[in-house]
C-alpha atoms as a PDB file:
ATOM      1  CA  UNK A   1      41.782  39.005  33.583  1.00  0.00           C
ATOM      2  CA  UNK A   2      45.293  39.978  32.403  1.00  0.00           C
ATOM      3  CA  UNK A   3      48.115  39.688  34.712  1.00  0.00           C
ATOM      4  CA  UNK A   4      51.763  40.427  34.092  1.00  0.00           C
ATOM      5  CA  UNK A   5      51.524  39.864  30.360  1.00  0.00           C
ATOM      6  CA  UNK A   6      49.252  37.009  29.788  1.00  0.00           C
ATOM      7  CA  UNK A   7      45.494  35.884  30.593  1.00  0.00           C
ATOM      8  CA  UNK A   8      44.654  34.139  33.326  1.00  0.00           C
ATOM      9  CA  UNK A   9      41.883  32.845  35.725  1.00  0.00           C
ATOM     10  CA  UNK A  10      40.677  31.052  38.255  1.00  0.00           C
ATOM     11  CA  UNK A  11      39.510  27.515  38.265  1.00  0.00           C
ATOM     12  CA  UNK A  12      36.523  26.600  40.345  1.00  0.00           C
ATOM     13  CA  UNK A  13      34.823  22.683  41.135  1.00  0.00           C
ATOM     14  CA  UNK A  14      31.131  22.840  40.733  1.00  0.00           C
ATOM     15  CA  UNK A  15      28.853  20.076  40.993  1.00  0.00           C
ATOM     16  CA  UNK A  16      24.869  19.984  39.660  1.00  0.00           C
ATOM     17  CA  UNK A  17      22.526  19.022  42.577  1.00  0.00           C
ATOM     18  CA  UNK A  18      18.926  18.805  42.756  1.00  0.00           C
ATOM     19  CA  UNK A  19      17.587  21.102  45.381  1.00  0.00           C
ATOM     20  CA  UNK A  20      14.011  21.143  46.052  1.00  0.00           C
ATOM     21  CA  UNK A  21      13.279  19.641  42.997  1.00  0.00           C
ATOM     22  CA  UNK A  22      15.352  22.364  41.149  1.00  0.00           C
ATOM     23  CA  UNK A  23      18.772  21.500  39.196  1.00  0.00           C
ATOM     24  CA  UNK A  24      21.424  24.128  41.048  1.00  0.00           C
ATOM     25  CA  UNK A  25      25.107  24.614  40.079  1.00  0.00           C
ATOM     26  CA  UNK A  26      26.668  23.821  43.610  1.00  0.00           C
ATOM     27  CA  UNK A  27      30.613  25.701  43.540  1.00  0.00           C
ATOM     28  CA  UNK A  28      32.164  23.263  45.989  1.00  0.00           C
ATOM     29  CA  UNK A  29      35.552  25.424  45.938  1.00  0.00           C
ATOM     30  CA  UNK A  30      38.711  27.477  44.162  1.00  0.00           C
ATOM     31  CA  UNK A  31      40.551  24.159  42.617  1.00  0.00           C
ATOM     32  CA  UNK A  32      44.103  26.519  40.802  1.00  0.00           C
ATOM     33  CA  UNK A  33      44.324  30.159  41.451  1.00  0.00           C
ATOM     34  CA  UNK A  34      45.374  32.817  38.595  1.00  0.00           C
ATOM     35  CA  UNK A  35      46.325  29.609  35.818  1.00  0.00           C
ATOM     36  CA  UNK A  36      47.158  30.665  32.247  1.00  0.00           C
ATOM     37  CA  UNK A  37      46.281  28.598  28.814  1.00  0.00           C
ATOM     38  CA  UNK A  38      48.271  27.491  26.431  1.00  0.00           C
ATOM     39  CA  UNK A  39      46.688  30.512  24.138  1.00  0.00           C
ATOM     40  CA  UNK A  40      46.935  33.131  27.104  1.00  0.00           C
ATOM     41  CA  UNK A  41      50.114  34.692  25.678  1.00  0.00           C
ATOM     42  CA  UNK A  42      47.761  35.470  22.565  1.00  0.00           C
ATOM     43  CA  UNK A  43      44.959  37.193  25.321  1.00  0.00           C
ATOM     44  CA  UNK A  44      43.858  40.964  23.106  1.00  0.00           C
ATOM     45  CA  UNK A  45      42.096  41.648  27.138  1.00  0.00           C
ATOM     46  CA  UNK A  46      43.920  45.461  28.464  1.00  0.00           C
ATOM     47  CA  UNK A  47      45.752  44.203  31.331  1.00  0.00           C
ATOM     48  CA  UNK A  48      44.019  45.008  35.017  1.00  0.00           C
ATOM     49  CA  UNK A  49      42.569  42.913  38.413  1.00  0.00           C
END
């Protein structure tokens, strides 16, 4: 997403379980909330939300 100029997103903790004998991607919660990279002044993405 582009906000204000720049890229940005959200950063989320996940952890791999094994769930009924199944490998699942467990998201365990939001860890930083709308954080730019270093190349998110470069972002080519129409701006939006």
């Amino acid at each position: 997403m582009r906000v204000g100029g720049s890229c940005v997103q959200d950063y989320y903790q996940q952890q791999v379980v094994l769930e009924n004998g199944k490998l699942m991607n467990k998201t365990l919660g939001k860890v930083l909330s709308q954080r730019a990279d270093a190349y998110g002044s470069a972002c080519k993405m129409p701006s939006g939300g």
